[in-house]
C-alpha atoms as a PDB file:
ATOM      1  CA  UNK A   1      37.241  70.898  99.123  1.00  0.00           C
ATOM      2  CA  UNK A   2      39.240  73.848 100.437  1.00  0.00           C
ATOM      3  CA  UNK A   3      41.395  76.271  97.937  1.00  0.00           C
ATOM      4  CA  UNK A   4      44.330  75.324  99.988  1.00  0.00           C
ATOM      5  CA  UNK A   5      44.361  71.779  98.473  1.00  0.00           C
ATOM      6  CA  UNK A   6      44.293  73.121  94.889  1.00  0.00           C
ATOM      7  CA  UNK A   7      47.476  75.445  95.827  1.00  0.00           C
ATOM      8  CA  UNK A   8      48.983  72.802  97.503  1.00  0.00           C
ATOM      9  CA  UNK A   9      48.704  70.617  94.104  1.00  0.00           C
ATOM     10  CA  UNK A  10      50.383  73.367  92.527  1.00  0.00           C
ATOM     11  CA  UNK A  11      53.299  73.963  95.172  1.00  0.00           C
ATOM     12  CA  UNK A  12      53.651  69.698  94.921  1.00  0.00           C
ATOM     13  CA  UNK A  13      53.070  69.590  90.943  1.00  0.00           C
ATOM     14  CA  UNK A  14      56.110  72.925  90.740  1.00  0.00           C
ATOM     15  CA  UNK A  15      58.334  70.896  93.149  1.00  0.00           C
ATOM     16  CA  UNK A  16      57.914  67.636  90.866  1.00  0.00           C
ATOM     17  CA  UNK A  17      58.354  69.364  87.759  1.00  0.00           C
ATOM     18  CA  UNK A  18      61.665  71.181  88.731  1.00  0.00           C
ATOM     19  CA  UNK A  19      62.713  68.292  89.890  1.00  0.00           C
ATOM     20  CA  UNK A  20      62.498  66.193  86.726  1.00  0.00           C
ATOM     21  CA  UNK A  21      64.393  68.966  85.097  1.00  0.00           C
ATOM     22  CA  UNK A  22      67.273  68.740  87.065  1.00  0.00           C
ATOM     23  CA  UNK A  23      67.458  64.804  86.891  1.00  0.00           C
ATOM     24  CA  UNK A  24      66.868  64.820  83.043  1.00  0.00           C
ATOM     25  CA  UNK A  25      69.296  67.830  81.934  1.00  0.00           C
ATOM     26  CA  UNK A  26      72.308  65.423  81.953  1.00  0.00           C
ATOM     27  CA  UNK A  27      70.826  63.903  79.134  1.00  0.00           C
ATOM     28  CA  UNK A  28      70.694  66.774  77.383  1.00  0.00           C
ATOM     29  CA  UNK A  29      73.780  68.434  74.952  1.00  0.00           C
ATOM     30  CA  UNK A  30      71.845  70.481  73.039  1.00  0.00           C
ATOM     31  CA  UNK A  31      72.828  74.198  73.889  1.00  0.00           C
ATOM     32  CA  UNK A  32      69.765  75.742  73.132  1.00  0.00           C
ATOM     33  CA  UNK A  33      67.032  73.008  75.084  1.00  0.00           C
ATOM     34  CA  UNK A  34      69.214  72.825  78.169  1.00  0.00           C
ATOM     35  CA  UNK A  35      68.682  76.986  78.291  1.00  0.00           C
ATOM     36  CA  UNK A  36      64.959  76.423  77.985  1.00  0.00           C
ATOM     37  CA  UNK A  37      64.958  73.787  80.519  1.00  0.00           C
ATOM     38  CA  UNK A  38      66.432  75.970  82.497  1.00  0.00           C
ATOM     39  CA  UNK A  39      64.049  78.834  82.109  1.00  0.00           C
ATOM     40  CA  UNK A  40      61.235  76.597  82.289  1.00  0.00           C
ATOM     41  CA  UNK A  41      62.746  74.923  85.731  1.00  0.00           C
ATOM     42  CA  UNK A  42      63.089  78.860  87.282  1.00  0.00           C
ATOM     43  CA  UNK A  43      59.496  79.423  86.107  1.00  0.00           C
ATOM     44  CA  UNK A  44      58.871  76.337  88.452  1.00  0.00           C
ATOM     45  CA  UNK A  45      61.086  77.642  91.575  1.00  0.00           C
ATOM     46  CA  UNK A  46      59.466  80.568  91.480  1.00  0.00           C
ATOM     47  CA  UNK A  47      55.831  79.878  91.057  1.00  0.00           C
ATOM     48  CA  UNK A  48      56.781  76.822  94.062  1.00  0.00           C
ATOM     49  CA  UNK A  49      57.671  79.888  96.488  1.00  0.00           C
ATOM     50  CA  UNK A  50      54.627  82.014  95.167  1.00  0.00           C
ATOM     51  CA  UNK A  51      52.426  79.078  96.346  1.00  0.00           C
ATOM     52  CA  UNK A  52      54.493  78.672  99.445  1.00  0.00           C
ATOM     53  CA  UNK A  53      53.643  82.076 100.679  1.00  0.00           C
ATOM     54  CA  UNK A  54      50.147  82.196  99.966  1.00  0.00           C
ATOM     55  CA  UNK A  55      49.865  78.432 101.334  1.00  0.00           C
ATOM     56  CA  UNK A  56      51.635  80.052 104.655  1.00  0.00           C
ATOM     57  CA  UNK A  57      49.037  83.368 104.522  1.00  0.00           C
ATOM     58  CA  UNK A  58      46.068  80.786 104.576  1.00  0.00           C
ATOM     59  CA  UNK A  59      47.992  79.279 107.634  1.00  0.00           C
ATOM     60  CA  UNK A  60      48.805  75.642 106.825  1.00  0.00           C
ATOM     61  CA  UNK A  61      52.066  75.145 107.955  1.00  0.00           C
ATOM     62  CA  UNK A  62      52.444  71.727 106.942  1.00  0.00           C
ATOM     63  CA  UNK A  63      53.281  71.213 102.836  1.00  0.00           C
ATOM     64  CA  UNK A  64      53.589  67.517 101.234  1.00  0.00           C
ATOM     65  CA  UNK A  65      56.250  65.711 101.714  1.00  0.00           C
ATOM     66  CA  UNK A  66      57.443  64.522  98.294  1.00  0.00           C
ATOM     67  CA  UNK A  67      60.878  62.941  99.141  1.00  0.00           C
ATOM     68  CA  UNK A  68      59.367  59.096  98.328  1.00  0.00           C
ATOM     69  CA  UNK A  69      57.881  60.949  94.995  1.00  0.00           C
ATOM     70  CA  UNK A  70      60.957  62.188  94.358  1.00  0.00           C
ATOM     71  CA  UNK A  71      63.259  59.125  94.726  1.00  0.00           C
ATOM     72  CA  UNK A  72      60.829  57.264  92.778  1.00  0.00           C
ATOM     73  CA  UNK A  73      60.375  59.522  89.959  1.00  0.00           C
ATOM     74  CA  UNK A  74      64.154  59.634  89.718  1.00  0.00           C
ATOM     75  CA  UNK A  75      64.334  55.874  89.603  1.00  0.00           C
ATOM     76  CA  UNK A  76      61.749  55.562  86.832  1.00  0.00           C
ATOM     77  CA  UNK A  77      63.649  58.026  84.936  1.00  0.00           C
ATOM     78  CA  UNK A  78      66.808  56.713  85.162  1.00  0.00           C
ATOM     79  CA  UNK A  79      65.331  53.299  84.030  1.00  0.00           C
ATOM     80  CA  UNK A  80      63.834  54.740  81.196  1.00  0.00           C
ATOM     81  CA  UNK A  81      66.772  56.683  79.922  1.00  0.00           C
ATOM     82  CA  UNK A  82      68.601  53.513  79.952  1.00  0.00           C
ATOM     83  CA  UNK A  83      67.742  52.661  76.944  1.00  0.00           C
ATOM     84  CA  UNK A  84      67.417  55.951  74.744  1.00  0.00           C
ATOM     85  CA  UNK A  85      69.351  58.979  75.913  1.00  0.00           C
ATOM     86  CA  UNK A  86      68.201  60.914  73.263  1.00  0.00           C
ATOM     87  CA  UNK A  87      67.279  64.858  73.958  1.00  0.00           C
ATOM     88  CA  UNK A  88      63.790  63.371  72.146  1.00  0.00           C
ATOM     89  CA  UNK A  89      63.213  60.791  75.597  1.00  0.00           C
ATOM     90  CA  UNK A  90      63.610  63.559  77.910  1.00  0.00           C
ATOM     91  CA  UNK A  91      61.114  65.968  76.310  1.00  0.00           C
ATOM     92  CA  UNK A  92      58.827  63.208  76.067  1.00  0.00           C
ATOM     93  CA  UNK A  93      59.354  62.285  79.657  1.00  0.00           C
ATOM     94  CA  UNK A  94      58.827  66.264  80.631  1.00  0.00           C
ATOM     95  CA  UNK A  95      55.464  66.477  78.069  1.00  0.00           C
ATOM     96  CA  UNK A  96      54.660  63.201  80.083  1.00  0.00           C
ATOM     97  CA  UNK A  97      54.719  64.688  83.443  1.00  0.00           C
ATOM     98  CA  UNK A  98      53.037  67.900  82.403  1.00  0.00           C
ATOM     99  CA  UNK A  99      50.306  66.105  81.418  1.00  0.00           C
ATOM    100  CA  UNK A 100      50.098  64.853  84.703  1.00  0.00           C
ATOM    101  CA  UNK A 101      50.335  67.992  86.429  1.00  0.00           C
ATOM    102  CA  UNK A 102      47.330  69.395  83.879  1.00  0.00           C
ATOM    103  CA  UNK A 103      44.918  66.114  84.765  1.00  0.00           C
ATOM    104  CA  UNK A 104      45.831  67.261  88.542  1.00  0.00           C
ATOM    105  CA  UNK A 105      45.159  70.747  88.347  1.00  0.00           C
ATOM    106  CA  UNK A 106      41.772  69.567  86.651  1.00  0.00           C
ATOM    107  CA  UNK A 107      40.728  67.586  89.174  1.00  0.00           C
ATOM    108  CA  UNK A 108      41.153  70.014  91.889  1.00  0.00           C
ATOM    109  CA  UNK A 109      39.962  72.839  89.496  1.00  0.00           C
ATOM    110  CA  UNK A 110      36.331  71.042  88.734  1.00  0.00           C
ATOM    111  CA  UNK A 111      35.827  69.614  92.311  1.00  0.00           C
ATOM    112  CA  UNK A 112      36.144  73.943  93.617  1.00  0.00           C
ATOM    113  CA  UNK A 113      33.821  74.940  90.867  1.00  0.00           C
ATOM    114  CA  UNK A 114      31.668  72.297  91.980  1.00  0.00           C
ATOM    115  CA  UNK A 115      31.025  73.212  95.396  1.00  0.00           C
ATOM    116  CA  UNK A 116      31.072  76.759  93.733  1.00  0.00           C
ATOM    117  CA  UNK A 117      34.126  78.220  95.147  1.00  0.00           C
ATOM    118  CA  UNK A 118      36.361  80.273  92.854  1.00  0.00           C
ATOM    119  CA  UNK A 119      39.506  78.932  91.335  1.00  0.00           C
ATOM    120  CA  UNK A 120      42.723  81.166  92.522  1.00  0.00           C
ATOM    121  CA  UNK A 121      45.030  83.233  90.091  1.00  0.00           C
ATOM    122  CA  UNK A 122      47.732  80.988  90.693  1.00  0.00           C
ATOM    123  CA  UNK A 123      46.526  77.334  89.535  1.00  0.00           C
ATOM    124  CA  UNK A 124      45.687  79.275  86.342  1.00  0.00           C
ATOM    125  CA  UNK A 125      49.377  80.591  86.528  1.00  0.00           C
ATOM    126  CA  UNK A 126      50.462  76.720  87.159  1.00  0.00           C
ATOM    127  CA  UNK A 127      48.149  75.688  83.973  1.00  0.00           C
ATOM    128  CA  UNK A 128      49.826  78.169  81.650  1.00  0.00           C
ATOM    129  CA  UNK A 129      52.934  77.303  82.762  1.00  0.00           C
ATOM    130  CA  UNK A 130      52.894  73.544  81.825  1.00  0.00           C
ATOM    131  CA  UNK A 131      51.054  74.664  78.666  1.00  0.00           C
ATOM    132  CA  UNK A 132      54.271  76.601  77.890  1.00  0.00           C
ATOM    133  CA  UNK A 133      56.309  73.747  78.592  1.00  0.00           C
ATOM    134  CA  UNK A 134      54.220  71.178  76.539  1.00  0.00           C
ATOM    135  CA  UNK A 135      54.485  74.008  73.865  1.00  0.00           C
ATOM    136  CA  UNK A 136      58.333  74.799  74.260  1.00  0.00           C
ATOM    137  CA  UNK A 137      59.000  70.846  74.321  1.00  0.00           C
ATOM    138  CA  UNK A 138      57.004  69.735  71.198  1.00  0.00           C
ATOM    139  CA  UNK A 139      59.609  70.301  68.816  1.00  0.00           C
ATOM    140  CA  UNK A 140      62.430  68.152  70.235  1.00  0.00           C
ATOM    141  CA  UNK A 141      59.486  65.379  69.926  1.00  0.00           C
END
Protein backbone atom coordinates (compact mmCIF):
# COMPACT_ATOMS: atom_id res chain seq x y z
CA UNK A 1 0.00 0.00 0.00
CA UNK A 2 1.57 3.25 -1.18
CA UNK A 3 0.73 6.83 0.63
CA UNK A 4 -0.42 7.94 -2.71
CA UNK A 5 -3.58 5.75 -2.46
CA UNK A 6 -4.51 7.17 0.97
CA UNK A 7 -4.19 10.88 -0.61
CA UNK A 8 -5.89 9.87 -3.47
CA UNK A 9 -8.95 8.68 -1.10
CA UNK A 10 -8.84 12.00 0.24
CA UNK A 11 -8.64 14.08 -3.15
CA UNK A 12 -11.80 11.42 -4.31
CA UNK A 13 -13.62 11.54 -0.73
CA UNK A 14 -13.14 16.02 -1.00
CA UNK A 15 -14.44 15.83 -4.62
CA UNK A 16 -17.56 13.63 -3.44
CA UNK A 17 -18.26 15.61 -0.53
CA UNK A 18 -18.33 19.06 -2.35
CA UNK A 19 -20.21 17.63 -4.62
CA UNK A 20 -23.13 16.51 -2.46
CA UNK A 21 -23.15 20.01 -1.17
CA UNK A 22 -23.83 21.60 -4.21
CA UNK A 23 -26.64 19.04 -5.26
CA UNK A 24 -28.30 19.21 -1.75
CA UNK A 25 -28.18 23.18 -1.07
CA UNK A 26 -31.39 23.64 -3.15
CA UNK A 27 -33.07 21.97 -0.53
CA UNK A 28 -31.99 24.12 1.82
CA UNK A 29 -33.80 27.82 2.93
CA UNK A 30 -32.39 28.15 6.01
CA UNK A 31 -30.01 31.29 5.90
CA UNK A 32 -27.72 30.30 8.38
CA UNK A 33 -27.06 26.18 7.21
CA UNK A 34 -26.76 27.13 3.56
CA UNK A 35 -23.64 29.61 4.89
CA UNK A 36 -22.17 26.63 6.69
CA UNK A 37 -22.61 24.43 3.81
CA UNK A 38 -20.93 26.68 2.09
CA UNK A 39 -17.94 27.03 4.32
CA UNK A 40 -17.83 23.46 4.82
CA UNK A 41 -17.97 22.86 0.75
CA UNK A 42 -14.73 25.58 0.41
CA UNK A 43 -13.03 23.61 3.20
CA UNK A 44 -13.54 20.68 0.64
CA UNK A 45 -12.25 22.67 -2.64
CA UNK A 46 -9.48 23.56 -0.98
CA UNK A 47 -8.20 20.57 0.84
CA UNK A 48 -9.19 18.68 -2.99
CA UNK A 49 -6.37 21.06 -4.57
CA UNK A 50 -4.00 20.58 -1.46
CA UNK A 51 -4.16 16.81 -2.28
CA UNK A 52 -3.94 17.53 -5.95
CA UNK A 53 -0.58 19.09 -5.63
CA UNK A 54 1.01 16.80 -3.40
CA UNK A 55 -0.63 13.80 -5.49
CA UNK A 56 1.21 15.67 -8.64
CA UNK A 57 4.75 16.14 -6.39
CA UNK A 58 4.65 12.25 -5.82
CA UNK A 59 4.20 12.10 -9.70
CA UNK A 60 0.92 10.29 -10.43
CA UNK A 61 -0.58 12.09 -13.01
CA UNK A 62 -3.58 10.15 -13.31
CA UNK A 63 -6.50 11.01 -10.38
CA UNK A 64 -9.95 8.92 -10.22
CA UNK A 65 -12.34 9.48 -12.36
CA UNK A 66 -15.54 10.03 -10.36
CA UNK A 67 -18.00 11.24 -13.10
CA UNK A 68 -20.17 7.64 -12.82
CA UNK A 69 -19.86 8.37 -8.80
CA UNK A 70 -21.02 11.50 -9.32
CA UNK A 71 -24.11 10.96 -11.56
CA UNK A 72 -25.05 8.25 -9.34
CA UNK A 73 -24.76 9.91 -6.11
CA UNK A 74 -26.84 12.70 -7.61
CA UNK A 75 -29.50 10.25 -8.66
CA UNK A 76 -29.75 8.63 -5.23
CA UNK A 77 -30.11 11.96 -3.81
CA UNK A 78 -32.57 13.26 -5.82
CA UNK A 79 -34.63 10.03 -5.16
CA UNK A 80 -34.34 10.39 -1.68
CA UNK A 81 -35.28 14.00 -1.39
CA UNK A 82 -38.36 13.11 -3.16
CA UNK A 83 -40.02 12.37 -0.48
CA UNK A 84 -38.80 14.74 2.46
CA UNK A 85 -37.22 18.02 1.46
CA UNK A 86 -36.68 18.94 4.76
CA UNK A 87 -33.20 20.90 5.72
CA UNK A 88 -33.25 17.68 8.42
CA UNK A 89 -32.87 14.97 5.05
CA UNK A 90 -30.05 16.81 3.71
CA UNK A 91 -27.93 16.95 6.88
CA UNK A 92 -28.66 13.46 7.35
CA UNK A 93 -27.70 12.66 3.82
CA UNK A 94 -24.27 14.88 4.37
CA UNK A 95 -23.64 13.04 8.13
CA UNK A 96 -24.34 9.90 5.87
CA UNK A 97 -21.65 10.46 3.44
CA UNK A 98 -19.14 11.64 6.00
CA UNK A 99 -19.38 8.62 7.57
CA UNK A 100 -18.40 7.11 4.54
CA UNK A 101 -15.55 9.18 3.87
CA UNK A 102 -14.32 8.41 7.79
CA UNK A 103 -14.74 4.31 7.22
CA UNK A 104 -12.52 5.17 3.94
CA UNK A 105 -9.94 7.13 5.41
CA UNK A 106 -9.78 4.18 8.05
CA UNK A 107 -9.23 1.69 5.84
CA UNK A 108 -6.44 3.25 4.05
CA UNK A 109 -5.15 4.72 7.42
CA UNK A 110 -4.79 1.03 9.21
CA UNK A 111 -3.62 -0.86 6.02
CA UNK A 112 -0.23 2.16 6.01
CA UNK A 113 0.26 1.62 9.67
CA UNK A 114 0.23 -1.90 8.97
CA UNK A 115 2.96 -2.24 6.64
CA UNK A 116 4.43 0.49 9.03
CA UNK A 117 4.49 3.45 6.86
CA UNK A 118 3.47 6.79 8.35
CA UNK A 119 0.10 8.32 7.81
CA UNK A 120 0.47 11.96 5.98
CA UNK A 121 -0.66 15.39 7.56
CA UNK A 122 -3.29 15.66 5.17
CA UNK A 123 -5.67 12.46 5.66
CA UNK A 124 -5.58 13.69 9.29
CA UNK A 125 -6.60 17.18 7.81
CA UNK A 126 -9.43 15.19 5.68
CA UNK A 127 -10.52 13.32 9.13
CA UNK A 128 -10.97 16.57 11.03
CA UNK A 129 -12.65 18.00 8.42
CA UNK A 130 -15.61 15.52 8.16
CA UNK A 131 -15.51 15.47 11.98
CA UNK A 132 -16.35 19.20 11.71
CA UNK A 133 -18.99 18.57 9.38
CA UNK A 134 -20.63 15.63 11.33
CA UNK A 135 -20.28 18.17 14.27
CA UNK A 136 -21.62 21.38 12.40
CA UNK A 137 -24.57 19.12 10.92
CA UNK A 138 -25.86 17.41 14.14
CA UNK A 139 -28.11 20.01 15.12
CA UNK A 140 -30.33 20.31 12.02
CA UNK A 141 -30.75 16.36 12.84
Amino acid sequence: MKTDKLIQTVYSGCTMAADSITNLKEYVDNEEMLDLLNKQQNKYYKLKGKAKLILEKMGVTELCDLTKAKMMAKCVMKMRMMTNRTKEKVAKMLSEGANQGLEDIAIMENLLTEKGEQIPEIALEYRKLLLSNKSMLEKYL
